[in-house]
PDB file of N, CA and C in Angstrom:
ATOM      1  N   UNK A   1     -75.332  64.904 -36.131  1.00  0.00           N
ATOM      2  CA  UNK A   1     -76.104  64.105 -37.055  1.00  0.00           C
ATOM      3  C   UNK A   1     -75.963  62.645 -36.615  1.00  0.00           C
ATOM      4  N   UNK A   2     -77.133  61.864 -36.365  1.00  0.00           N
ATOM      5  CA  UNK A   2     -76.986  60.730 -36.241  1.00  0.00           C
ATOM      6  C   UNK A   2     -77.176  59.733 -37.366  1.00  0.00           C
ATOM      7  N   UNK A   3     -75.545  58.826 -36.893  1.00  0.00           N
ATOM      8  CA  UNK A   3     -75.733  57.590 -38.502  1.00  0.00           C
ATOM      9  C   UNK A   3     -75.506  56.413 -38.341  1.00  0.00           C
ATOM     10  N   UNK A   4     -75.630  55.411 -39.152  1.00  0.00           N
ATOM     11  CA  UNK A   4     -75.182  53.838 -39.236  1.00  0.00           C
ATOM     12  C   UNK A   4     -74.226  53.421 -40.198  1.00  0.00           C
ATOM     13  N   UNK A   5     -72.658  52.721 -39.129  1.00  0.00           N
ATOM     14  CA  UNK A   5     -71.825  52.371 -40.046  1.00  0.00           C
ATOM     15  C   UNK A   5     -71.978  51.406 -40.765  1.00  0.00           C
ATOM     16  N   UNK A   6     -71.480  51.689 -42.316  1.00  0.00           N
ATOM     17  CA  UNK A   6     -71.395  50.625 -43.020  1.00  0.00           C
ATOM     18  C   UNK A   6     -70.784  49.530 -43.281  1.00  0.00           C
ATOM     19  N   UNK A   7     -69.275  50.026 -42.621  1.00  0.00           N
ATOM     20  CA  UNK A   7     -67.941  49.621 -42.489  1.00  0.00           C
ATOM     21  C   UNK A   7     -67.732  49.631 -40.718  1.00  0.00           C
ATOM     22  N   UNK A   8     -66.332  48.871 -40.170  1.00  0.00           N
ATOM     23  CA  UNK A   8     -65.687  49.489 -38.987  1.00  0.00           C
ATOM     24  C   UNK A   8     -64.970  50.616 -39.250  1.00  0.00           C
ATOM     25  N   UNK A   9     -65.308  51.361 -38.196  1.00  0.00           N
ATOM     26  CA  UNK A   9     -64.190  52.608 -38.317  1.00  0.00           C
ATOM     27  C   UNK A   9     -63.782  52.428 -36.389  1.00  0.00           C
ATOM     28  N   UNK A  10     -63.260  53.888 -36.573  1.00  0.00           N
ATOM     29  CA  UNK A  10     -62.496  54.321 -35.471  1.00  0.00           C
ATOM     30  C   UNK A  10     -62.890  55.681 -35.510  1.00  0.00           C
ATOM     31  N   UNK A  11     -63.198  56.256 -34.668  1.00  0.00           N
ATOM     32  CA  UNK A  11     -63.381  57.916 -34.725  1.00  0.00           C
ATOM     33  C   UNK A  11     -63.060  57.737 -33.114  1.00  0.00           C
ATOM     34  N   UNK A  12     -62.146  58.915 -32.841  1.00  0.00           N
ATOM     35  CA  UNK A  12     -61.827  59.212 -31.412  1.00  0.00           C
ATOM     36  C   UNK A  12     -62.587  60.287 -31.218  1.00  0.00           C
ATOM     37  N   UNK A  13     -63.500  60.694 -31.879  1.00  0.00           N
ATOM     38  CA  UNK A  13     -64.260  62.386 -31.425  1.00  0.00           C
ATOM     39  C   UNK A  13     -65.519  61.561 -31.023  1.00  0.00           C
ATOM     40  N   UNK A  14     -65.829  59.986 -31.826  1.00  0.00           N
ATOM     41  CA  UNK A  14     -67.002  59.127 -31.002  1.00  0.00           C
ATOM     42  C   UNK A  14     -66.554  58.498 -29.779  1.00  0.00           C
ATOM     43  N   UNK A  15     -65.652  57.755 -29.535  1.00  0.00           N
ATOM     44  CA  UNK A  15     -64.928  56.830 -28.398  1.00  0.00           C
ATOM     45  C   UNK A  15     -63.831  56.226 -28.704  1.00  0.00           C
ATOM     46  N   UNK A  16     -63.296  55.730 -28.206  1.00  0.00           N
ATOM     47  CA  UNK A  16     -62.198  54.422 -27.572  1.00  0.00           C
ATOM     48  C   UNK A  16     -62.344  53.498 -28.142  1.00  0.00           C
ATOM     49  N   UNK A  17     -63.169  52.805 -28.559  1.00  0.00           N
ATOM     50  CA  UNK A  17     -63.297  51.733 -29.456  1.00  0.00           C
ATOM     51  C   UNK A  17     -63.809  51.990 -30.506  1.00  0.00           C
ATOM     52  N   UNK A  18     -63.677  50.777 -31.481  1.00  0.00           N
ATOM     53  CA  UNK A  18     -64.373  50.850 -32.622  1.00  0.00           C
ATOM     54  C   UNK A  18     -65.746  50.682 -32.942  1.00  0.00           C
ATOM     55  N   UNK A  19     -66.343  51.208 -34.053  1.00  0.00           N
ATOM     56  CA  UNK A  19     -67.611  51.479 -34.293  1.00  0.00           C
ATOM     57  C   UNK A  19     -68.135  50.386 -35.514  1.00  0.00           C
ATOM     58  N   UNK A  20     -68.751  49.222 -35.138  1.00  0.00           N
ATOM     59  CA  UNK A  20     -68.811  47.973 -35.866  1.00  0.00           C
ATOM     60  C   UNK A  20     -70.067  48.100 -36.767  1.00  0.00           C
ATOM     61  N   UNK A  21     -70.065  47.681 -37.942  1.00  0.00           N
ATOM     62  CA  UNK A  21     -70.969  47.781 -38.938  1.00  0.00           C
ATOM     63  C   UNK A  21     -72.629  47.418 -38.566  1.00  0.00           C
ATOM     64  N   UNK A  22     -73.279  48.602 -38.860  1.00  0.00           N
ATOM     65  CA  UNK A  22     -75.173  48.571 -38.306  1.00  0.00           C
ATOM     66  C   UNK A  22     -74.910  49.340 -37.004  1.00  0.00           C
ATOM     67  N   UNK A  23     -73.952  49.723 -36.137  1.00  0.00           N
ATOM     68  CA  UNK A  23     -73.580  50.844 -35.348  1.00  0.00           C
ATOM     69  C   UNK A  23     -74.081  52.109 -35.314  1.00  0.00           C
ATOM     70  N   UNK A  24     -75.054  52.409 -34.547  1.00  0.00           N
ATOM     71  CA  UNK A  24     -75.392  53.506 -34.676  1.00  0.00           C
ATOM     72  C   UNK A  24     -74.548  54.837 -33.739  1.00  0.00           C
ATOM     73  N   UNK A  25     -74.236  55.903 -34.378  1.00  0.00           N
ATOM     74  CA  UNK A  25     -73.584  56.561 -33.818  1.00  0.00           C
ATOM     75  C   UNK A  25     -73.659  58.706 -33.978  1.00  0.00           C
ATOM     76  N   UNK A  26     -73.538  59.558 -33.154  1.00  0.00           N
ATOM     77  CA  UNK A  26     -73.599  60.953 -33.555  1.00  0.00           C
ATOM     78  C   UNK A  26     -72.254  61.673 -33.752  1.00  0.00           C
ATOM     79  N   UNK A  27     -72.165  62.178 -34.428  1.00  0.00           N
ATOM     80  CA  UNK A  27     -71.002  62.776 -35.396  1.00  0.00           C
ATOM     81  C   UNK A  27     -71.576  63.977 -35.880  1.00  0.00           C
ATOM     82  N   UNK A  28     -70.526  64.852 -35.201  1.00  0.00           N
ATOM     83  CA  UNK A  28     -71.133  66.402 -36.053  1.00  0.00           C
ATOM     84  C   UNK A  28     -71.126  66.571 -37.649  1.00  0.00           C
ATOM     85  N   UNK A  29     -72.025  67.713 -38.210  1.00  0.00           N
ATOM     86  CA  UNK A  29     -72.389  66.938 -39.142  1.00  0.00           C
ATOM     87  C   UNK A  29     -71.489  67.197 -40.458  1.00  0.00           C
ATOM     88  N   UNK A  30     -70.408  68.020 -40.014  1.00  0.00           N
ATOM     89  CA  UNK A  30     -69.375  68.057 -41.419  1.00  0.00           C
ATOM     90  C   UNK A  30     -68.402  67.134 -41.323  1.00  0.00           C
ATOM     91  N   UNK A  31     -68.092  66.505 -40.623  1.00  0.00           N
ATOM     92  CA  UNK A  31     -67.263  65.062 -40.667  1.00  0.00           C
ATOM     93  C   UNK A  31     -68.450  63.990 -40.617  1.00  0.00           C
ATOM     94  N   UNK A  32     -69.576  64.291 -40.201  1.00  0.00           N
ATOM     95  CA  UNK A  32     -71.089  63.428 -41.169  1.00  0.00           C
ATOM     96  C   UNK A  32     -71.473  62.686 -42.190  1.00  0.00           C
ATOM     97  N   UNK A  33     -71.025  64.241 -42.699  1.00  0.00           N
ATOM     98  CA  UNK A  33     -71.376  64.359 -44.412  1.00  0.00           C
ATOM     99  C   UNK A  33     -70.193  64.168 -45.210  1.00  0.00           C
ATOM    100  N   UNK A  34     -69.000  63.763 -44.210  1.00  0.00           N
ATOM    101  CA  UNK A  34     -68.007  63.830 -45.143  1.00  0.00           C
ATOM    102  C   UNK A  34     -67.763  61.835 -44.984  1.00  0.00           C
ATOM    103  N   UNK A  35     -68.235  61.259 -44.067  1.00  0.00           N
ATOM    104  CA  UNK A  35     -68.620  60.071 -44.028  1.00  0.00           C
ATOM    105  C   UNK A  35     -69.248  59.348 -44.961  1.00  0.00           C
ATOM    106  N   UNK A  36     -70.221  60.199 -44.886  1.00  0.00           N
ATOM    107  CA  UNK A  36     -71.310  59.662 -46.327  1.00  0.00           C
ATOM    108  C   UNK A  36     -70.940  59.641 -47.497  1.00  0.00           C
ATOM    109  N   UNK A  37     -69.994  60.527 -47.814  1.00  0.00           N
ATOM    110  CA  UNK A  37     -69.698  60.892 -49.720  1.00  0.00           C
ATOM    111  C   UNK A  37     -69.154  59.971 -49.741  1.00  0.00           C
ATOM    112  N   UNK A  38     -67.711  59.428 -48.512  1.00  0.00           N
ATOM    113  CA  UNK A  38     -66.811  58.620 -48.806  1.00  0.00           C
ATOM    114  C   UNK A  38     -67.427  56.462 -48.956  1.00  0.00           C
ATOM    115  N   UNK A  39     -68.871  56.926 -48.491  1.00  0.00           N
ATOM    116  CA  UNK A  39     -69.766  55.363 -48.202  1.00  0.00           C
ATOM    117  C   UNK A  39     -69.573  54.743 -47.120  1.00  0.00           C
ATOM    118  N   UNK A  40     -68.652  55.194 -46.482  1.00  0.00           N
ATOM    119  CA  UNK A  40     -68.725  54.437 -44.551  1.00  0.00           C
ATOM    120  C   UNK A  40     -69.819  54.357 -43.800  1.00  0.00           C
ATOM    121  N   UNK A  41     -71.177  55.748 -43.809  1.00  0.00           N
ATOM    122  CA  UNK A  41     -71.774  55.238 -43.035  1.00  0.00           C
ATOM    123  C   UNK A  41     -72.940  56.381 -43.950  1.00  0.00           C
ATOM    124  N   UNK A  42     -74.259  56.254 -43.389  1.00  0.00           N
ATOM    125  CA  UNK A  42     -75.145  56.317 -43.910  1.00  0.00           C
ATOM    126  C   UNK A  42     -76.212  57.064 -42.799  1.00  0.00           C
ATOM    127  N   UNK A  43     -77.003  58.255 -43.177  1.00  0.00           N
ATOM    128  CA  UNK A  43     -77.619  58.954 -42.126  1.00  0.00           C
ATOM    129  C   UNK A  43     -78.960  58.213 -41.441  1.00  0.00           C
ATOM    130  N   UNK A  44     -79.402  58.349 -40.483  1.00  0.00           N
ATOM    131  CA  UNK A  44     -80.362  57.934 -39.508  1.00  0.00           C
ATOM    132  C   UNK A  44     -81.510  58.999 -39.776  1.00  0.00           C
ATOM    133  N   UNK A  45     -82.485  58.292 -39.855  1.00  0.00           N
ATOM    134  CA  UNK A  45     -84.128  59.389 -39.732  1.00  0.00           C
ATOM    135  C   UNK A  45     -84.014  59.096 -38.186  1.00  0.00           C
ATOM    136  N   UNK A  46     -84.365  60.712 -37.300  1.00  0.00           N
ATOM    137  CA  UNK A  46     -84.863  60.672 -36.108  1.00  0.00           C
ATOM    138  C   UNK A  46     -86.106  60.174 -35.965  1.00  0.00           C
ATOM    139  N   UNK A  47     -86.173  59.176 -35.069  1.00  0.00           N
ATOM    140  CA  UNK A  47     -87.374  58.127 -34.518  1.00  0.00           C
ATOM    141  C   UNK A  47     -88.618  59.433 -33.796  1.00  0.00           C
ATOM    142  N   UNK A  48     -89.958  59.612 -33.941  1.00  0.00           N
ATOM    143  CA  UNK A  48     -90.507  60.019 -33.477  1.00  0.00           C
ATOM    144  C   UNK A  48     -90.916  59.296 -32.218  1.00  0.00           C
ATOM    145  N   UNK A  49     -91.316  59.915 -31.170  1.00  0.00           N
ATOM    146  CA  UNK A  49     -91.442  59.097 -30.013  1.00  0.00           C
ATOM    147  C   UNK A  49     -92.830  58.683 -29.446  1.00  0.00           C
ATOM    148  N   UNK A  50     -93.676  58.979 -30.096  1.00  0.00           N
ATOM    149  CA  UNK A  50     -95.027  59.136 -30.248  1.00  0.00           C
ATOM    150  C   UNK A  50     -95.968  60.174 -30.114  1.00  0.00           C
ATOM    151  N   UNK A  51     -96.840  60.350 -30.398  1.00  0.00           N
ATOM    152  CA  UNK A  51     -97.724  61.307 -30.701  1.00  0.00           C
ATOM    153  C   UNK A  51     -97.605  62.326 -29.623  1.00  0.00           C
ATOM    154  N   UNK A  52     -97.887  63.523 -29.579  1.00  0.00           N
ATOM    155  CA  UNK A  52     -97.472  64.593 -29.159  1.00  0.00           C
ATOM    156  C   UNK A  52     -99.150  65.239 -29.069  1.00  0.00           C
ATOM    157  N   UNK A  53     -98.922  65.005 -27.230  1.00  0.00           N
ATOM    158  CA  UNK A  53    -100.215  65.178 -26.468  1.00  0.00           C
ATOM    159  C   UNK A  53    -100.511  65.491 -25.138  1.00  0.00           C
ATOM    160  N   UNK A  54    -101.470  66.516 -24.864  1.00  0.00           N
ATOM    161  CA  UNK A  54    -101.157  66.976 -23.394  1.00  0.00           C
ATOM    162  C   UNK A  54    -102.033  66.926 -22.700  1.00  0.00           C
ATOM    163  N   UNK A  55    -103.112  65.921 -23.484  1.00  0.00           N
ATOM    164  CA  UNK A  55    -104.324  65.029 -22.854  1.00  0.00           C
ATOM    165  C   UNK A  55    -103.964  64.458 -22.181  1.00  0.00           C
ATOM    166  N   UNK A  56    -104.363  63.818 -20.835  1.00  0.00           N
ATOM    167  CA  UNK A  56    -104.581  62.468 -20.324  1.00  0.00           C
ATOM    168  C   UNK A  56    -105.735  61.760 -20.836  1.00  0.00           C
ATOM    169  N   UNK A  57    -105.545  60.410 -21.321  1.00  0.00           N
ATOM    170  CA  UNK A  57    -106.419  59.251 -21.763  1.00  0.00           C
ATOM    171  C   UNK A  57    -108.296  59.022 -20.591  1.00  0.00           C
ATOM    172  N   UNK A  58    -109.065  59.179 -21.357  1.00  0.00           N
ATOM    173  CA  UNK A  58    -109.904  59.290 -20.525  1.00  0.00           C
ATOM    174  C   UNK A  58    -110.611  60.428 -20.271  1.00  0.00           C
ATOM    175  N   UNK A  59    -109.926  61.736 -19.903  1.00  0.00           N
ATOM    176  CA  UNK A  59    -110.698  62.910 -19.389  1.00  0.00           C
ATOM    177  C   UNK A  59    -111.114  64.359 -20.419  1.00  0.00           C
ATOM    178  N   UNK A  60    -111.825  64.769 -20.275  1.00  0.00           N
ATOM    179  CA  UNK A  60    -112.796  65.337 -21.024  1.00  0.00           C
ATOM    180  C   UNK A  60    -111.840  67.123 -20.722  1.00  0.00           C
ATOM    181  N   UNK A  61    -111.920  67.338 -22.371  1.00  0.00           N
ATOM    182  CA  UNK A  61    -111.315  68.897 -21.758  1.00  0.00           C
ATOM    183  C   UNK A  61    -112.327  70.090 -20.712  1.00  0.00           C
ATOM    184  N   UNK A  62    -111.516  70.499 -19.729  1.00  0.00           N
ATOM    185  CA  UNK A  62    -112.042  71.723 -19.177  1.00  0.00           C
ATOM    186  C   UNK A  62    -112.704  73.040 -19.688  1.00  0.00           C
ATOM    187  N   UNK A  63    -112.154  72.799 -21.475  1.00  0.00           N
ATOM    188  CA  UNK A  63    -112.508  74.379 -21.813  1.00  0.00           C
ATOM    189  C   UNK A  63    -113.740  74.188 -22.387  1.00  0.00           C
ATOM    190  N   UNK A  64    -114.469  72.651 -22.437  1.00  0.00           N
ATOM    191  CA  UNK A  64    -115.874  72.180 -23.308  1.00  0.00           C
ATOM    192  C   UNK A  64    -116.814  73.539 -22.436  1.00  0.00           C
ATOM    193  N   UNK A  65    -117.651  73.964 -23.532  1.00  0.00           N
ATOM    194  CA  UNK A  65    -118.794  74.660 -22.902  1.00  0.00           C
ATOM    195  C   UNK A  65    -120.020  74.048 -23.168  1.00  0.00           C
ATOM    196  N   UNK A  66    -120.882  74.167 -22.622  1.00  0.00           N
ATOM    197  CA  UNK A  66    -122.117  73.625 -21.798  1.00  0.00           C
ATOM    198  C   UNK A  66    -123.318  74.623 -22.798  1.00  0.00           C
ATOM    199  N   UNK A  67    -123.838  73.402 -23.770  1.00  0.00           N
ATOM    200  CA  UNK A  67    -125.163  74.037 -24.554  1.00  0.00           C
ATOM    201  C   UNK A  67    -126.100  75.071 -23.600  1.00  0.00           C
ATOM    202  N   UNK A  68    -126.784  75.768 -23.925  1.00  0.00           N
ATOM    203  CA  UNK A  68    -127.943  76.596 -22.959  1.00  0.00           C
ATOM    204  C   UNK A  68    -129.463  76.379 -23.618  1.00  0.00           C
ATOM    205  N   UNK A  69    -129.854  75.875 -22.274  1.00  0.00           N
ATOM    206  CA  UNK A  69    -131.073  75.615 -22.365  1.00  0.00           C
ATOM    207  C   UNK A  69    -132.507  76.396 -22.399  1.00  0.00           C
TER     208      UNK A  69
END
């Protein structure tokens, strides 16, 4: 689960250093959620990365069929 601290912490299952407040960071999610109850840090919405497309810009699909004359 990815989140943002509210506080500094320390988690050695994240790294070596500390994790400074607006920190974004992934933490599995039952020491997550056990973050959150306590108010340290607060969950992240996953960022969509943009639209989801297998067009190229410009070109006309192959499967168009052709009126009959």
């Amino acid at each position: 689960m990815k989140l943002r601290a509210k506080d500094s912490l320390h988690i050695s299952a994240v790294g070596p250093d500390a994790i400074r407040p607006g920190q974004e960071f992934s933490l599995n999610d039952g020491d997550a959620k056990s973050l959150i109850a306590r108010g340290l840090a607060e969950e992240v919405a996953e960022k969509a990365e943009g639209p989801l497309s297998n067009k190229k810009e410009g070109a006309s699909p192959s499967t168009k069929t052709k009126k009959a004359e």
